[in-house]
PDB file of N, CA and C in Angstrom:
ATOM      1  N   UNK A   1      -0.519   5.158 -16.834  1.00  0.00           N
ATOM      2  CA  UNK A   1       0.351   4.134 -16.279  1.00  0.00           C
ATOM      3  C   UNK A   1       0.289   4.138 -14.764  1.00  0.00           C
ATOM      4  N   UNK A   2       0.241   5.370 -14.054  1.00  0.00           N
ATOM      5  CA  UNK A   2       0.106   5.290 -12.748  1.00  0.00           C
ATOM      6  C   UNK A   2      -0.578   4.552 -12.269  1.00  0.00           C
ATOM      7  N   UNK A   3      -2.134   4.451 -12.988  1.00  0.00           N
ATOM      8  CA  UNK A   3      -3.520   3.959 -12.178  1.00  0.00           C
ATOM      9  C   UNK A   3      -3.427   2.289 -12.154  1.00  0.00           C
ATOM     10  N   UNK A   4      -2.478   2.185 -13.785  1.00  0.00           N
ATOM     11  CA  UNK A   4      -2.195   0.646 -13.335  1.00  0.00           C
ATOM     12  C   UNK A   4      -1.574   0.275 -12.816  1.00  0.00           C
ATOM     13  N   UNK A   5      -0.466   0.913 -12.125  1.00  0.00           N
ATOM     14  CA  UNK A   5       0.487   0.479 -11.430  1.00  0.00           C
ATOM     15  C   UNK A   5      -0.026   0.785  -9.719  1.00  0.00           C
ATOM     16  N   UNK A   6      -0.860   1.727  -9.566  1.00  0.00           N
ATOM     17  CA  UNK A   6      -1.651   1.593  -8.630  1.00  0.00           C
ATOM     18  C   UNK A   6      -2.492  -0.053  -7.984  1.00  0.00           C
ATOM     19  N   UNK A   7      -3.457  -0.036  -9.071  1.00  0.00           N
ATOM     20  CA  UNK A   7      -4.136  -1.373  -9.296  1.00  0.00           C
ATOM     21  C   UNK A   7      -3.000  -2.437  -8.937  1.00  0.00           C
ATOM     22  N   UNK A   8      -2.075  -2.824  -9.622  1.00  0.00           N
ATOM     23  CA  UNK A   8      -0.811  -3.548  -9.260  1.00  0.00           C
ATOM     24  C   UNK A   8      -0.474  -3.378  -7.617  1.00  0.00           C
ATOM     25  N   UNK A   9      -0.660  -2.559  -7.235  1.00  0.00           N
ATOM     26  CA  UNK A   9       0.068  -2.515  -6.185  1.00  0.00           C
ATOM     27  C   UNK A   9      -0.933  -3.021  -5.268  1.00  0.00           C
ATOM     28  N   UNK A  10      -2.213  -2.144  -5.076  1.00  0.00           N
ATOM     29  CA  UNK A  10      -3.138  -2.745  -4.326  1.00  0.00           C
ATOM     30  C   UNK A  10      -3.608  -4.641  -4.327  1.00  0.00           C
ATOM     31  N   UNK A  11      -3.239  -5.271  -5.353  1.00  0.00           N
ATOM     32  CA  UNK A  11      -3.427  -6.258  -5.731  1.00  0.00           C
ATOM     33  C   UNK A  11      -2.638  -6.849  -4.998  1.00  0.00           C
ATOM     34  N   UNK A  12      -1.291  -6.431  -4.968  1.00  0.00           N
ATOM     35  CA  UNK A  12       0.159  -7.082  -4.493  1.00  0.00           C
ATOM     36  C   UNK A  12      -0.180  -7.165  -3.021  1.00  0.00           C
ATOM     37  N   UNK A  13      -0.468  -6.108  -2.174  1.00  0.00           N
ATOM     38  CA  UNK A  13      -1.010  -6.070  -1.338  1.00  0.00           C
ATOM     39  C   UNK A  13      -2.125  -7.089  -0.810  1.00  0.00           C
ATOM     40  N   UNK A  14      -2.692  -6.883  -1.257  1.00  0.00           N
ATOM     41  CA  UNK A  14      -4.002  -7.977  -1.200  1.00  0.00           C
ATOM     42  C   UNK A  14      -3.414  -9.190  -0.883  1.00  0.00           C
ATOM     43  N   UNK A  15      -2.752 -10.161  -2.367  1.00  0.00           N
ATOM     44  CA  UNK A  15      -2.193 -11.042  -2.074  1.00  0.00           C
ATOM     45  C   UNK A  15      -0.739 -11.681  -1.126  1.00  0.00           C
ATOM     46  N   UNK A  16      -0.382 -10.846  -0.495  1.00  0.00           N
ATOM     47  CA  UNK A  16       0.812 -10.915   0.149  1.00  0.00           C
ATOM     48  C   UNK A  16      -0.444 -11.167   1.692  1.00  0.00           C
ATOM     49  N   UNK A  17      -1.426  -9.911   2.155  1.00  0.00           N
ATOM     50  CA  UNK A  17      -2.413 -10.334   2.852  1.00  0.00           C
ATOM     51  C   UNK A  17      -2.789 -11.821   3.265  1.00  0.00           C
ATOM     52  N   UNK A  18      -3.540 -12.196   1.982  1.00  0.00           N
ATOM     53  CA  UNK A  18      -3.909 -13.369   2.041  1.00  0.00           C
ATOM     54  C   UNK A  18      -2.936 -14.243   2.644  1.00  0.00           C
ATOM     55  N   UNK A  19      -1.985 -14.519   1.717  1.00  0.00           N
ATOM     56  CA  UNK A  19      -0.665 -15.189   1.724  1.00  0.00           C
ATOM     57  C   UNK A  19      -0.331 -15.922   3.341  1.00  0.00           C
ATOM     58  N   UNK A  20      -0.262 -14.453   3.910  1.00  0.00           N
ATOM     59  CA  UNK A  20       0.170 -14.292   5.548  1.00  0.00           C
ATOM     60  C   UNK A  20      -0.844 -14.804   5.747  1.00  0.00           C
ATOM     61  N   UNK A  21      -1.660 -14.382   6.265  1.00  0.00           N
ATOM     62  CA  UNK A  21      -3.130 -15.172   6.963  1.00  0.00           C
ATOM     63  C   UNK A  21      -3.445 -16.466   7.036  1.00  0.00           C
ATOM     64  N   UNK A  22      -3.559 -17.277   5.685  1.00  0.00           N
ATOM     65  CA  UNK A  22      -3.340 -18.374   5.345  1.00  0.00           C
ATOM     66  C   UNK A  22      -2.428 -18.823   5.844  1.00  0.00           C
ATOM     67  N   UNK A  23      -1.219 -18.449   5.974  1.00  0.00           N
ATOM     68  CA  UNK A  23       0.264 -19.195   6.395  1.00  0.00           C
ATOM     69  C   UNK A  23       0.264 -19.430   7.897  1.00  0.00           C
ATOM     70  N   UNK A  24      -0.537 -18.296   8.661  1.00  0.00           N
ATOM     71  CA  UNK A  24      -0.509 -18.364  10.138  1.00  0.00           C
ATOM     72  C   UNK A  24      -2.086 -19.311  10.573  1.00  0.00           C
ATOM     73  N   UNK A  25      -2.839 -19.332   9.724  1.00  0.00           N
ATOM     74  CA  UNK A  25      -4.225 -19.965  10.028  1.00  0.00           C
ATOM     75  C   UNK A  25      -4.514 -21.068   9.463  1.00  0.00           C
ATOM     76  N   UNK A  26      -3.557 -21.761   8.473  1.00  0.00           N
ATOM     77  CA  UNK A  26      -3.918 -22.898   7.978  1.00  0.00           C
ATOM     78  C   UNK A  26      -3.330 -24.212   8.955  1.00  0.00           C
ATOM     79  N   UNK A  27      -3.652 -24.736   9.337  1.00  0.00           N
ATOM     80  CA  UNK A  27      -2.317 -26.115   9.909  1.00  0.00           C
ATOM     81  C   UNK A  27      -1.831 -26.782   8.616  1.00  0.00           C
ATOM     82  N   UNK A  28      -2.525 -27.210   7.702  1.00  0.00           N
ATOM     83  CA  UNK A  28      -2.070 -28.095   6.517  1.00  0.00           C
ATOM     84  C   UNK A  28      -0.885 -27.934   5.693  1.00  0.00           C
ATOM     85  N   UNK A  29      -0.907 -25.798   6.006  1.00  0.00           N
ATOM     86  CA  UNK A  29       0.317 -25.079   5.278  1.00  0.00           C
ATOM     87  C   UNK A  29       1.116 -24.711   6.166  1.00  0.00           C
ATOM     88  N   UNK A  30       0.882 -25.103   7.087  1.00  0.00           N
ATOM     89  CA  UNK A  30       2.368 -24.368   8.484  1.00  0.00           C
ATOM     90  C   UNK A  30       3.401 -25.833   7.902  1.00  0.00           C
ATOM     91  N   UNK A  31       3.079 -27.103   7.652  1.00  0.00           N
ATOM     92  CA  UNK A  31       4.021 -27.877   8.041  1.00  0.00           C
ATOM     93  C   UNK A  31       5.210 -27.596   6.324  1.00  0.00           C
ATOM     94  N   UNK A  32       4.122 -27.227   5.745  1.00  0.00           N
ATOM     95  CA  UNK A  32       4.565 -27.215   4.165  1.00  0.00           C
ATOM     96  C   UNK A  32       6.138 -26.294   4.177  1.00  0.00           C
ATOM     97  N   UNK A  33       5.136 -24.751   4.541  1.00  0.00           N
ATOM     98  CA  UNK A  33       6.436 -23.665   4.418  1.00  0.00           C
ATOM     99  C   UNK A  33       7.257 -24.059   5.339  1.00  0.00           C
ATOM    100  N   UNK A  34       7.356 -24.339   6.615  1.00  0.00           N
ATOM    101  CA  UNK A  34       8.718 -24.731   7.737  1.00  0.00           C
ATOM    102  C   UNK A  34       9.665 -25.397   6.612  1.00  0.00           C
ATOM    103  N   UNK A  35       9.204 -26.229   6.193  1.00  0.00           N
ATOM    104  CA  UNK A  35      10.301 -26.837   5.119  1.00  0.00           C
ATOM    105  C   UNK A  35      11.335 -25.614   4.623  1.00  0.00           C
ATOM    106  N   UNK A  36      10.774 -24.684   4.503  1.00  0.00           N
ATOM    107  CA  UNK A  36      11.420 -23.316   3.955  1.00  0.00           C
ATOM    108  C   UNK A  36      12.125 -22.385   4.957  1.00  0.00           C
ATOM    109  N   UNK A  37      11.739 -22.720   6.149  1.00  0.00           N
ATOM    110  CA  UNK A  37      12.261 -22.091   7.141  1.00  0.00           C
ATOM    111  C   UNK A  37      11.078 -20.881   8.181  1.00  0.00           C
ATOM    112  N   UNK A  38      10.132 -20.945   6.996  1.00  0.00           N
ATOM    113  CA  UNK A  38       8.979 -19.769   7.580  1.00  0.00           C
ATOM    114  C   UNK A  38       8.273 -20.776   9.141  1.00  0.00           C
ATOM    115  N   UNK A  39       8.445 -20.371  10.057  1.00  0.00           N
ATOM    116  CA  UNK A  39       7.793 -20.531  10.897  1.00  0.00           C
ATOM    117  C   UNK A  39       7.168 -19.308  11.971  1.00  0.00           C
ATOM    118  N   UNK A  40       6.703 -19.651  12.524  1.00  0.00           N
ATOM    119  CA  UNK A  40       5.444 -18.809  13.455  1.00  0.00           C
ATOM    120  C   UNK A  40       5.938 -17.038  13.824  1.00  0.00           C
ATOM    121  N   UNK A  41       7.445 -17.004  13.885  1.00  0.00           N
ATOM    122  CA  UNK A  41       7.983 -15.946  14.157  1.00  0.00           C
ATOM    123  C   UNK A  41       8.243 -14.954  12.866  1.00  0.00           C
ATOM    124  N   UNK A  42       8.897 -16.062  11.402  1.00  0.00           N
ATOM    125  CA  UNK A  42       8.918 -15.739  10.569  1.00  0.00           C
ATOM    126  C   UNK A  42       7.628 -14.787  10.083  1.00  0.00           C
ATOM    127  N   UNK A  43       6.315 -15.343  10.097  1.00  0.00           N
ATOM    128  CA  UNK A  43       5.320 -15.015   9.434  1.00  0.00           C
ATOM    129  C   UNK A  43       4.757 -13.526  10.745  1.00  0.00           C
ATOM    130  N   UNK A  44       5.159 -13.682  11.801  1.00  0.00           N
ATOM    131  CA  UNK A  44       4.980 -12.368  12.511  1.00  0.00           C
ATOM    132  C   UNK A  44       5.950 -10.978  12.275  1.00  0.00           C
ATOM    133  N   UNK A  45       7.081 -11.625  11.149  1.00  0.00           N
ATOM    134  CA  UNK A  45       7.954 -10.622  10.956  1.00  0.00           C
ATOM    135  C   UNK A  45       7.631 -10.357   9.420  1.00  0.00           C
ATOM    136  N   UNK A  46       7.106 -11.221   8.676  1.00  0.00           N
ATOM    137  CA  UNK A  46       5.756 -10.669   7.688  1.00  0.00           C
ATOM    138  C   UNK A  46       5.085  -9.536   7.912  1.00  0.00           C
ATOM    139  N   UNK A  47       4.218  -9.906   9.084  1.00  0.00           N
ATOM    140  CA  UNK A  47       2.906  -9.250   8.829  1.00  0.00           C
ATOM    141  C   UNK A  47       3.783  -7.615   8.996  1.00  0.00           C
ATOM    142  N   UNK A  48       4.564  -7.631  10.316  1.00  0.00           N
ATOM    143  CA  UNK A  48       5.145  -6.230  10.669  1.00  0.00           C
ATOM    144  C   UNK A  48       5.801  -5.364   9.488  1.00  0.00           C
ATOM    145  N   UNK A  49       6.418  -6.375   8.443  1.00  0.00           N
ATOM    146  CA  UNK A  49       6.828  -5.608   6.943  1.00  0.00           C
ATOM    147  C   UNK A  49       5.881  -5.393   6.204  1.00  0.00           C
ATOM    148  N   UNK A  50       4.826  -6.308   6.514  1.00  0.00           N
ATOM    149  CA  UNK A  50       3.483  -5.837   5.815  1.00  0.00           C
ATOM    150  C   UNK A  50       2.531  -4.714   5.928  1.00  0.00           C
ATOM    151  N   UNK A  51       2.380  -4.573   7.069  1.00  0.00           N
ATOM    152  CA  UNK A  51       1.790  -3.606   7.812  1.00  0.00           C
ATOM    153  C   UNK A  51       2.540  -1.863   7.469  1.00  0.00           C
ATOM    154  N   UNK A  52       3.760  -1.797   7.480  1.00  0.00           N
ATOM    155  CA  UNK A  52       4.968  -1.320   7.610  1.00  0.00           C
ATOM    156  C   UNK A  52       4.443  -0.492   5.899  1.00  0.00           C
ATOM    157  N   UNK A  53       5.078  -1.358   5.259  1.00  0.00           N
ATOM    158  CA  UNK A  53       4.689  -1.278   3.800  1.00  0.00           C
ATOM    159  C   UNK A  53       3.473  -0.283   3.182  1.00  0.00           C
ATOM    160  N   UNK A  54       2.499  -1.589   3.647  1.00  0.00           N
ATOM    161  CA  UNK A  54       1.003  -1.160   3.268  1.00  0.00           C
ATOM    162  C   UNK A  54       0.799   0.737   3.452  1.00  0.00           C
ATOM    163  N   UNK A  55       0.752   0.921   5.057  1.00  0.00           N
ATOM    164  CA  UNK A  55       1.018   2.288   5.652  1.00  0.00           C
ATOM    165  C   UNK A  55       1.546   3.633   4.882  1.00  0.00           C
ATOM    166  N   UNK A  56       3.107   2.860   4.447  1.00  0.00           N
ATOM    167  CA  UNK A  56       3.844   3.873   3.956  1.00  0.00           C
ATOM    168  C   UNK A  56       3.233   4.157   2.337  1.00  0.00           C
ATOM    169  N   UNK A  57       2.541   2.907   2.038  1.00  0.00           N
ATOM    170  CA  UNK A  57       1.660   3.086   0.596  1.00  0.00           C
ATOM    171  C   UNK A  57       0.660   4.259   0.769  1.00  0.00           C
ATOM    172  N   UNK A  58       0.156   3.925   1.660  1.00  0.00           N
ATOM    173  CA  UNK A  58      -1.123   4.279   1.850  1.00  0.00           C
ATOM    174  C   UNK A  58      -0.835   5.962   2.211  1.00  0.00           C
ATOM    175  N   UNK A  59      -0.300   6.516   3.123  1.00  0.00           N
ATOM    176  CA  UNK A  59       0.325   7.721   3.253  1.00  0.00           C
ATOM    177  C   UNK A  59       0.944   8.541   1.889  1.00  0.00           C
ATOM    178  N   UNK A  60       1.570   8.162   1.215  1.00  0.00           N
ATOM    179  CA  UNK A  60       1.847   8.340  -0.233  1.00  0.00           C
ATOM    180  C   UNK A  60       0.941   8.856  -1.107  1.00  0.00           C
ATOM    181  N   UNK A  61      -0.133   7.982  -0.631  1.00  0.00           N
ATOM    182  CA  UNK A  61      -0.741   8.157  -2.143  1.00  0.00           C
ATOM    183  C   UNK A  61      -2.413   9.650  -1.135  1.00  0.00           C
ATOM    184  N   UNK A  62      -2.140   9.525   0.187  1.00  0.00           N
ATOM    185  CA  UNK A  62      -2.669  10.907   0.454  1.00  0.00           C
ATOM    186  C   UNK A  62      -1.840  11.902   0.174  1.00  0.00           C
ATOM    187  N   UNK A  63      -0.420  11.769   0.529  1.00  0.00           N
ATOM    188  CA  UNK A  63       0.118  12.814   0.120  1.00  0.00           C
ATOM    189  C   UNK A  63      -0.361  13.355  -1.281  1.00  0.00           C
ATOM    190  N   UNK A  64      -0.406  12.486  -2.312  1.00  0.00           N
ATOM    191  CA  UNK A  64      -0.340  12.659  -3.721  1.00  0.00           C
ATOM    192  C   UNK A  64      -1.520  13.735  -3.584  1.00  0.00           C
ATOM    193  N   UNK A  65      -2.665  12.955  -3.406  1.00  0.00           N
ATOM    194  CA  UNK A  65      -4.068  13.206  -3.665  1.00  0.00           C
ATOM    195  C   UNK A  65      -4.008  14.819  -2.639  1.00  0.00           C
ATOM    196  N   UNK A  66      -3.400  15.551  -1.702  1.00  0.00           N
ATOM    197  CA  UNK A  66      -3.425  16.415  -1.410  1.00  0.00           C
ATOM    198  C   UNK A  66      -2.481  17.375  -2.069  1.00  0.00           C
ATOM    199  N   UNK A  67      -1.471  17.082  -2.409  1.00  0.00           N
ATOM    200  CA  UNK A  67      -0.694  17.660  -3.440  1.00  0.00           C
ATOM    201  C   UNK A  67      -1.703  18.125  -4.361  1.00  0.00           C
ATOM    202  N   UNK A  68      -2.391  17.620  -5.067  1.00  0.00           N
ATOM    203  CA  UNK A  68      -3.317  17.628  -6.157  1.00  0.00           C
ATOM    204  C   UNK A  68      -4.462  19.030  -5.751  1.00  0.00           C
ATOM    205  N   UNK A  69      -4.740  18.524  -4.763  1.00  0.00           N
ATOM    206  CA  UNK A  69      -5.958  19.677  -4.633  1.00  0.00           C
ATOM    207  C   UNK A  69      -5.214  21.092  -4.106  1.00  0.00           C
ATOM    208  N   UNK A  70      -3.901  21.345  -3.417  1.00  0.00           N
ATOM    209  CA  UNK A  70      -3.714  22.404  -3.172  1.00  0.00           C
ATOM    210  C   UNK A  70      -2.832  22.842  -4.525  1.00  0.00           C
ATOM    211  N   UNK A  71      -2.633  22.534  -5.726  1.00  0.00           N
ATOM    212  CA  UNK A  71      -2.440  22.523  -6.639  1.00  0.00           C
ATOM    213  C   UNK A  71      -3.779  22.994  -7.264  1.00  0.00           C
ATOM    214  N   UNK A  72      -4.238  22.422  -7.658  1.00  0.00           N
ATOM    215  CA  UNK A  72      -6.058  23.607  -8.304  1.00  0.00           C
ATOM    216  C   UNK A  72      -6.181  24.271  -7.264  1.00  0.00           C
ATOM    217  N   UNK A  73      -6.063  24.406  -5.942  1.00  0.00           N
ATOM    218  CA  UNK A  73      -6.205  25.923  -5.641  1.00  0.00           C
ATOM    219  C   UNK A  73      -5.490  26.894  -5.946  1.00  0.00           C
ATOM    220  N   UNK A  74      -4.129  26.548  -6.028  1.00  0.00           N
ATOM    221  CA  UNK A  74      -3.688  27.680  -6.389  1.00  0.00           C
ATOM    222  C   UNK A  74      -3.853  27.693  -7.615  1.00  0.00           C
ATOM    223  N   UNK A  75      -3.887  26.949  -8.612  1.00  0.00           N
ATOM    224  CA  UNK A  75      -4.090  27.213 -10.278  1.00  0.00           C
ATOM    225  C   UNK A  75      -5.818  28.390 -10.075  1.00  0.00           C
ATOM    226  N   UNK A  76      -6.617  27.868  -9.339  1.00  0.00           N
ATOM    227  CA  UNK A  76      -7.244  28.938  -9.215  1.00  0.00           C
ATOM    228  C   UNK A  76      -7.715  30.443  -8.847  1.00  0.00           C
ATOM    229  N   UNK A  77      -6.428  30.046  -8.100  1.00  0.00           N
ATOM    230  CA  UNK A  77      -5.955  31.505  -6.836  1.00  0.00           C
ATOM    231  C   UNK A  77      -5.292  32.347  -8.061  1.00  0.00           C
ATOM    232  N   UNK A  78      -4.616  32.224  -8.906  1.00  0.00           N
ATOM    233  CA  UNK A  78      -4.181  32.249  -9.864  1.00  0.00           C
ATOM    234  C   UNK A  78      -4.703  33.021 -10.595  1.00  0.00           C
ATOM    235  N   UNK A  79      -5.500  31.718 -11.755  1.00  0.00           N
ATOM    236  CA  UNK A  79      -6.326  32.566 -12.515  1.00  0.00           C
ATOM    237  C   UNK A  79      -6.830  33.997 -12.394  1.00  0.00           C
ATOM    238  N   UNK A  80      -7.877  33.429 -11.062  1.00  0.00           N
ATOM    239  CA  UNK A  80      -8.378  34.509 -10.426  1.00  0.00           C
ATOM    240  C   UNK A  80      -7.410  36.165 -10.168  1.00  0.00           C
ATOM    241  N   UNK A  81      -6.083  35.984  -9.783  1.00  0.00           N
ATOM    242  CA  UNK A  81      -5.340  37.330  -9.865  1.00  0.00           C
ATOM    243  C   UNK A  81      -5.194  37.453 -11.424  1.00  0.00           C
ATOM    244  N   UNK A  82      -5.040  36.892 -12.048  1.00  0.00           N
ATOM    245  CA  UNK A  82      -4.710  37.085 -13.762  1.00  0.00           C
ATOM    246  C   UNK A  82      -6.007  38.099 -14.090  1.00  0.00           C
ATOM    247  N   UNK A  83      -7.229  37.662 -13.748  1.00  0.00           N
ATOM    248  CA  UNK A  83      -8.478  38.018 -14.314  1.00  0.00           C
ATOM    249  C   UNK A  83      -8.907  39.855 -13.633  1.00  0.00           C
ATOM    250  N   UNK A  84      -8.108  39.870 -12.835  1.00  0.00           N
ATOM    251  CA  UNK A  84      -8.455  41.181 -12.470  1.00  0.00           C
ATOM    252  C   UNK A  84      -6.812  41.887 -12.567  1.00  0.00           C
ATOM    253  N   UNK A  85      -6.345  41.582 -13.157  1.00  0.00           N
ATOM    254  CA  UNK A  85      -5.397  42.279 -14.210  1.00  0.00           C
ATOM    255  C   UNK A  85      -5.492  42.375 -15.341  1.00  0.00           C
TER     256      UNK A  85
END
């Protein structure tokens, strides 16, 4: 379940990406969303939650992945004292 919810996330990411980019680089779609209230400042206070976000994802999931390996070391550090007892 993790890896899909991984996948999910990176995806989410992705498209929230796009999303922004498009919103600040299209003219055809700036006039659309204002209707909504998103304008030029709005979508710069996007990207900064985006950015923000992404980061704290991204940090996470090193943490994880280092968790992991100093974890088999010691499962091996381990063993290894077991075996000469």
């Amino acid at each position: 379940m993790h890896s899909n919810l991984k996948v999910s996330v990176s995806k989410f990411f992705e498209r929230v990406r796009i999303a922004l980019t498009n919103a600040g680089s299209h003219a055809e779609i700036k006039p659309l969303i204002s209707q909504f209230g998103i304008d030029e400042p709005k979508i710069a206070e996007g990207w900064v939650v985006f950015n923000k976000a992404k980061n704290s994802f991204e940090l996470q999931e090193q943490e994880v992945i280092e968790k992991k390996v100093s974890s088999n070391s010691y499962k091996l550090a381990f063993e290894d004292f077991l075996d000469q007892f």
